[in-house]
Protein backbone atom coordinates (compact mmCIF):
# COMPACT_ATOMS: atom_id res chain seq x y z
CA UNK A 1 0.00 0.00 0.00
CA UNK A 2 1.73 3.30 -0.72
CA UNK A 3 1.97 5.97 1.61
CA UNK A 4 -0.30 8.98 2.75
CA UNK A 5 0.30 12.40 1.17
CA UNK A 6 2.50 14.34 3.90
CA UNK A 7 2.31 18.33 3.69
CA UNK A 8 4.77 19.30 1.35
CA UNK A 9 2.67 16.99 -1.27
CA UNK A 10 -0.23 17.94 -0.15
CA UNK A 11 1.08 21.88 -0.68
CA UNK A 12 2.41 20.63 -3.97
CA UNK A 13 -1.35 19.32 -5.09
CA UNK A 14 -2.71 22.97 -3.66
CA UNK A 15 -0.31 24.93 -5.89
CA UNK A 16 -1.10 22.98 -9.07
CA UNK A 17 -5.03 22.32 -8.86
CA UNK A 18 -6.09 25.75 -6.83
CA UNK A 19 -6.56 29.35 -8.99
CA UNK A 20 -3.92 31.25 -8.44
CA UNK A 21 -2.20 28.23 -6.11
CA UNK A 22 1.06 28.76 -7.70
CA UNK A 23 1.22 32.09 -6.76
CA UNK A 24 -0.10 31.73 -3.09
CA UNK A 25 2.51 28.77 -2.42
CA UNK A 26 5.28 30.88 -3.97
CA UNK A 27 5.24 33.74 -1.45
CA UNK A 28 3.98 31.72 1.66
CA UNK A 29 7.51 29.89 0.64
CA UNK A 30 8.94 33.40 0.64
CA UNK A 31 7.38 34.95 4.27
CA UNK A 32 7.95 31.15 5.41
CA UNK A 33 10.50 29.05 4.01
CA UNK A 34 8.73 25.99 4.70
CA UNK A 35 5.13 24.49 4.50
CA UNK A 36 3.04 25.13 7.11
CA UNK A 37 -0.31 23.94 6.08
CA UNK A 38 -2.43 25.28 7.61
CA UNK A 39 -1.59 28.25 6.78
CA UNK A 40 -1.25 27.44 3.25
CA UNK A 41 -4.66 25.48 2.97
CA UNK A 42 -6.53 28.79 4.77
CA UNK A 43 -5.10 30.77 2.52
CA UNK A 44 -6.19 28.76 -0.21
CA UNK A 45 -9.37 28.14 0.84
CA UNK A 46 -11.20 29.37 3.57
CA UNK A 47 -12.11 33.30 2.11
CA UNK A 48 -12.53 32.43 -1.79
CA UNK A 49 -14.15 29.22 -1.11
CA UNK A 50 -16.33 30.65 0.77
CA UNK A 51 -17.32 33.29 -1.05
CA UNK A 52 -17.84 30.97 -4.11
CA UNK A 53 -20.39 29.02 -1.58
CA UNK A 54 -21.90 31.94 -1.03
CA UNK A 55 -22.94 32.77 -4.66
CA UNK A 56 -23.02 29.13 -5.61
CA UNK A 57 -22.14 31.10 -9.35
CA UNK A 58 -19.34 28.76 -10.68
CA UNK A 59 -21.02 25.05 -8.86
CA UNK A 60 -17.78 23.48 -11.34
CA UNK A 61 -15.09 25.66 -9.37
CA UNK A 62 -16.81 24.87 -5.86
CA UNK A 63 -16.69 21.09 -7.30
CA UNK A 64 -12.62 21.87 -7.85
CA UNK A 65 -12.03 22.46 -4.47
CA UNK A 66 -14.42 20.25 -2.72
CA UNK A 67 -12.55 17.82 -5.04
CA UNK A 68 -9.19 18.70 -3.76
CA UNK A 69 -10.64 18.97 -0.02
CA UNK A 70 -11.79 15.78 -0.26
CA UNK A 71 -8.16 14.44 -1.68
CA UNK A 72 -6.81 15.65 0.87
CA UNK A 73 -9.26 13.78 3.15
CA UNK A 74 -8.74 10.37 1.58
CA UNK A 75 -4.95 10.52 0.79
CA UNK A 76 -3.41 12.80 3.43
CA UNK A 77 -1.76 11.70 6.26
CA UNK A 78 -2.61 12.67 9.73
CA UNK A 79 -1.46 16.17 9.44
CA UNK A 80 -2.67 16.70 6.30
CA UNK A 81 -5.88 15.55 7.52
CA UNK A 82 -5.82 17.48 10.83
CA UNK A 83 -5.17 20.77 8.29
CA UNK A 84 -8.32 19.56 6.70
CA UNK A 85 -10.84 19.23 9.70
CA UNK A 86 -9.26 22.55 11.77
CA UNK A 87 -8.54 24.76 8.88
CA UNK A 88 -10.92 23.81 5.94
CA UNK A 89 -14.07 22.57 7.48
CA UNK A 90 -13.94 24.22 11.07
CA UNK A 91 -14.20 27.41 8.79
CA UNK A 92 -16.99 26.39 7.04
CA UNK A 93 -18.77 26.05 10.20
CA UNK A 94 -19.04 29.46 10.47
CA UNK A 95 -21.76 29.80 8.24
CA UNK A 96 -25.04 27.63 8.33
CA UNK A 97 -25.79 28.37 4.50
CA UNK A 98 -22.26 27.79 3.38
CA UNK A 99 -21.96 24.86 5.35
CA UNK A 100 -24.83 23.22 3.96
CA UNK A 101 -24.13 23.92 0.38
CA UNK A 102 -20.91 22.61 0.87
CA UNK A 103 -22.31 19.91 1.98
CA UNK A 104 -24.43 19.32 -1.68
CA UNK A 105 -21.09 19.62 -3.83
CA UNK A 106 -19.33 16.71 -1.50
CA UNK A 107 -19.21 12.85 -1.62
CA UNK A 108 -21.45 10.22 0.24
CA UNK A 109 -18.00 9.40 1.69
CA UNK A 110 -17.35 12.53 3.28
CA UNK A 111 -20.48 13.63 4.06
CA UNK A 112 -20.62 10.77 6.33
CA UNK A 113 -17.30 11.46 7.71
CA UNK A 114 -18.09 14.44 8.46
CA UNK A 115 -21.57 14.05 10.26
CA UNK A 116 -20.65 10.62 12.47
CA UNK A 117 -16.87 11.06 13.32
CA UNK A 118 -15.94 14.55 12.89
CA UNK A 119 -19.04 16.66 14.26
CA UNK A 120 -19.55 14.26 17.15
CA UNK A 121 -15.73 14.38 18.27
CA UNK A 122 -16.03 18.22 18.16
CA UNK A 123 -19.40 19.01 19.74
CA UNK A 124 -18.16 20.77 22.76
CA UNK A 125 -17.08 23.71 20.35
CA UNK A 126 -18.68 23.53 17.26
CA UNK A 127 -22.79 24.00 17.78
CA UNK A 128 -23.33 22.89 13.79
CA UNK A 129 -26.00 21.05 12.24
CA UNK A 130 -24.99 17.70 10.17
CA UNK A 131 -24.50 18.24 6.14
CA UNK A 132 -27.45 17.12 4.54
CA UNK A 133 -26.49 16.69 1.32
CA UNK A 134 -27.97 16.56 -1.89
């Protein structure tokens, strides 16, 4: 079986399938010099994913990045998938609308995840309703 994705792949995969990912990994390299992800991922993801939520204008960019959320999910390794649940998704939370449109662009898989391990291990902070889904 081959290995999880580790964060500097995982940073690697942002910079090549994000918009403007290239750019963003170049000069958190720069302030930086080395990954840290979650960092890198919020950057990447939490303000212009959510606004694309919000409008729900461009459903085959949202699918881009729920794709690539979701990669990271099923391929990362525990960091990577620690950046995903505190960075990505813990974001999301902040909004009942976004987070339930999210919710609609996402795997079976996921949305799963999501409702029966990761909401109920973080219930003492995070008062959210589970993804319904499509």
């Amino acid at each position: 079986m081959s290995e999880k994705m580790d964060i500097n792949e995982c940073a690697e995969m942002l910079a090549e399938k994000f918009p403007d990912g290239r750019k963003i990994y170049d000069r958190h390299m720069e302030m930086y010099g080395k990954v840290l992800l979650h960092v890198l991922a919020g950057d990447m993801t939490d303000i212009p994913f959510t606004v694309l939520l919000k409008s729900d204008q461009s459903p085959d960019v949202i699918r881009l990045y729920c794709s690539v959320i979701e990669e990271m999910w099923r391929k990362g390794d525990k960091d990577v998938v620690n950046a995903v649940e505190v960075t990505v998704l813990e974001y999301l939370t902040d909004d009942g609308e976004v987070w339930q449109r999210f919710g609609k662009y996402i795997s079976h898989d996921f949305r799963c995840y999501i409702n029966n391990e990761f909401l109920p291990d973080n219930l003492l902070y995070l008062n959210v309703e589970k993804l319904k889904g499509k």
